[in-house]
C-alpha atoms as a PDB file:
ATOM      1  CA  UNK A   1      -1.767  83.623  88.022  1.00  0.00           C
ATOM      2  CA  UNK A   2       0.336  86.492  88.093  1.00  0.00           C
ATOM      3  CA  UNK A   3       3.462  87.502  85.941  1.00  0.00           C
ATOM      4  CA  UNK A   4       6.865  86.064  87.269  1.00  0.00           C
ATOM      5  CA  UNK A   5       7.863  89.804  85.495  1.00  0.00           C
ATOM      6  CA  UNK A   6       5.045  91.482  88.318  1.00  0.00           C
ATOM      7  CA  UNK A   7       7.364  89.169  90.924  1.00  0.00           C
ATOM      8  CA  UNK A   8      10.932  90.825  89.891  1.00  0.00           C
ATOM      9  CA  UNK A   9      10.036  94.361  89.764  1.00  0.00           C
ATOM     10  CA  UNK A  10       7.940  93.982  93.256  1.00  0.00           C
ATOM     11  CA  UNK A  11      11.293  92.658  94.493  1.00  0.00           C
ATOM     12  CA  UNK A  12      13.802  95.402  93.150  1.00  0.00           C
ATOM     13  CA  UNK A  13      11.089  97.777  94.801  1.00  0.00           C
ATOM     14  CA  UNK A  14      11.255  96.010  98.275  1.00  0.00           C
ATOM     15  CA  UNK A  15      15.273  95.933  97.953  1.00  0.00           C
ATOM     16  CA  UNK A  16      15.417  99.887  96.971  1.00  0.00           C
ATOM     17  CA  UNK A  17      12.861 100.741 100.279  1.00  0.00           C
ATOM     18  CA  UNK A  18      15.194  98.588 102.184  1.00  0.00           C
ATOM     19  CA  UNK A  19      18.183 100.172 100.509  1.00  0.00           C
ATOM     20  CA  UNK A  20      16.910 103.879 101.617  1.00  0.00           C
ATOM     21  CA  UNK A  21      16.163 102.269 105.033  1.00  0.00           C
ATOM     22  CA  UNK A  22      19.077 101.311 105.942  1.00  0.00           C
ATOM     23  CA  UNK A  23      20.522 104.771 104.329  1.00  0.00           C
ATOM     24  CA  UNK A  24      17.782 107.102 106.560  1.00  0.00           C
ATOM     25  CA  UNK A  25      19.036 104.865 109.441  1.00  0.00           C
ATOM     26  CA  UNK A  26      22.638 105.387 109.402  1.00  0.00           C
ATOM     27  CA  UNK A  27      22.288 108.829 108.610  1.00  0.00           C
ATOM     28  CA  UNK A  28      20.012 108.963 111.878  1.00  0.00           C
ATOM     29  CA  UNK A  29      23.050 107.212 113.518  1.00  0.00           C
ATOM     30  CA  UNK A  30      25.237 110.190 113.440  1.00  0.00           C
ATOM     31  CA  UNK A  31      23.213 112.580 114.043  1.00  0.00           C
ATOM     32  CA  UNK A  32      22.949 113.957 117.962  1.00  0.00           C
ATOM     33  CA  UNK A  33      20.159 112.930 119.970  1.00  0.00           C
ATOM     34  CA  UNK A  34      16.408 113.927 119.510  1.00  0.00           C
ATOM     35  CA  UNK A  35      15.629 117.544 122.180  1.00  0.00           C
ATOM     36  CA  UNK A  36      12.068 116.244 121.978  1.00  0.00           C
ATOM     37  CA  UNK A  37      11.332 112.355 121.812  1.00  0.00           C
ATOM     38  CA  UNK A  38       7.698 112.886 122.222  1.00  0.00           C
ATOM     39  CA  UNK A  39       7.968 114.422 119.152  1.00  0.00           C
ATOM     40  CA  UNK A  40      10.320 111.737 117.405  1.00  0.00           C
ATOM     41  CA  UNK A  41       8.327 108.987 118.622  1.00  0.00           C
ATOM     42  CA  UNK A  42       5.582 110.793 116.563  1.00  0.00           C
ATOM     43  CA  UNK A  43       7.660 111.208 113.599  1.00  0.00           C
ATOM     44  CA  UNK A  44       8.329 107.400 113.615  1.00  0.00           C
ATOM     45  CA  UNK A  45       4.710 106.571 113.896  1.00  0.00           C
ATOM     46  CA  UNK A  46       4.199 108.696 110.962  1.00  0.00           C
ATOM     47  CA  UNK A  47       7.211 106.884 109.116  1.00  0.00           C
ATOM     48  CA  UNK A  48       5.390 103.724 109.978  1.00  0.00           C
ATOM     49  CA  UNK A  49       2.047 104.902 108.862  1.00  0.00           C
ATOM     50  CA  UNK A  50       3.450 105.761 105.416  1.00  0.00           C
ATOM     51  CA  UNK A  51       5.292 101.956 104.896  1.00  0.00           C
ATOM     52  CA  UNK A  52       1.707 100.510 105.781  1.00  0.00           C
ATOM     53  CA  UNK A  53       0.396 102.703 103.463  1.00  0.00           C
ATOM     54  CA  UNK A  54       2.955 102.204 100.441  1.00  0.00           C
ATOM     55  CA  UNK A  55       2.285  98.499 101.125  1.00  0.00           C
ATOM     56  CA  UNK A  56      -1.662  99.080 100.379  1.00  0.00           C
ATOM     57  CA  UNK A  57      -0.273 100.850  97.228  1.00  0.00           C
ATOM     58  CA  UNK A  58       1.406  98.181  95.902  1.00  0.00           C
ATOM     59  CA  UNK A  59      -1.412  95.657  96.402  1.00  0.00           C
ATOM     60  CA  UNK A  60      -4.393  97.554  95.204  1.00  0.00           C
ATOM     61  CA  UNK A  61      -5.406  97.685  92.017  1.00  0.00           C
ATOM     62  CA  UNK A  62      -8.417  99.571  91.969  1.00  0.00           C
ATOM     63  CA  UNK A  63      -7.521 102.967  90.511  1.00  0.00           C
ATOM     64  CA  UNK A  64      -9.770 105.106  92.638  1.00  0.00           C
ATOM     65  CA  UNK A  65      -8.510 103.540  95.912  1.00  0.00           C
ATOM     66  CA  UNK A  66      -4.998 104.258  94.709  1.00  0.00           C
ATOM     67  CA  UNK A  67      -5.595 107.922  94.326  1.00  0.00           C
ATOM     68  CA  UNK A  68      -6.714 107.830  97.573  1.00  0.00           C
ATOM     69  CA  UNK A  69      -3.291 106.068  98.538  1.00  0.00           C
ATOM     70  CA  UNK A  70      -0.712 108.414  96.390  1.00  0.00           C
ATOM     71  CA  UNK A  71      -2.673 110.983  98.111  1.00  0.00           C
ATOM     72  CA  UNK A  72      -2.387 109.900 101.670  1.00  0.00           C
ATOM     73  CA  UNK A  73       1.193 109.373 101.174  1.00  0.00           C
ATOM     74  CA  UNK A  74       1.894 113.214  99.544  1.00  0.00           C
ATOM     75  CA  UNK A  75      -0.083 114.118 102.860  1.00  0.00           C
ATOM     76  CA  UNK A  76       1.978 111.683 105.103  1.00  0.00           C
ATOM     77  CA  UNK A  77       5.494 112.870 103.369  1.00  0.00           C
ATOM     78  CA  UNK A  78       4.426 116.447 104.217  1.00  0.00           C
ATOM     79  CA  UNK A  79       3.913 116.072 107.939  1.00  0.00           C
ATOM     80  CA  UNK A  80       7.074 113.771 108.212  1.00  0.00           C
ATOM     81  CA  UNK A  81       8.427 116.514 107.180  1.00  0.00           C
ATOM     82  CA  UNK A  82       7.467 119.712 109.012  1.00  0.00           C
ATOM     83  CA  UNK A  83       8.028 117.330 112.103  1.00  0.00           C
ATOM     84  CA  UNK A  84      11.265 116.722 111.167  1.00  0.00           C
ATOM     85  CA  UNK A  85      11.956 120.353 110.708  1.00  0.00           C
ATOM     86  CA  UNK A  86      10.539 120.662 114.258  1.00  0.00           C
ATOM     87  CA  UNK A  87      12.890 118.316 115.827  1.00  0.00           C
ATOM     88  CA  UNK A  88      16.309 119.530 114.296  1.00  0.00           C
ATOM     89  CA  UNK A  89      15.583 123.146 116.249  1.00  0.00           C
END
């Protein structure tokens, strides 16, 4: 059975992603339209990607698999990234 103290911190974690969500997403609302939506449409599968993953995160417990995770993401955050980099030019 798990902790009802496990329960409240998994929630405050889904309400701050949500939180930053909804931030990324009106900041994305003022800024001008994407020169390159093939390459947007690949920065949102990416974006994607990476919530799946962070998902997997929380729910595993084994600590090898979770290296394998953290590192994913750190890979994930960097392409995100240099795409986004990309797109502003």
């Amino acid at each position: 059975m798990g902790d009802s103290g496990e329960g409240l911190i998994d929630n405050e974690a889904r309400i701050q992603e949500r939180m930053e969500e909804l931030q990324r997403n009106r900041a994305q609302a003022h800024k001008p339209p994407v020169k390159n939506p093939q390459l947007r449409q690949q920065i949102e599968s990416l974006q994607l990607a990476r919530k799946e993953m962070a998902r997997s995160l929380e729910n595993t417990s084994h600590e090898a698999r979770r290296l394998q995770l953290k590192a994913a993401l750190a890979d994930l955050d960097l392409r995100i990234q240099k795409m986004q980099v990309l797109a502003e030019d």
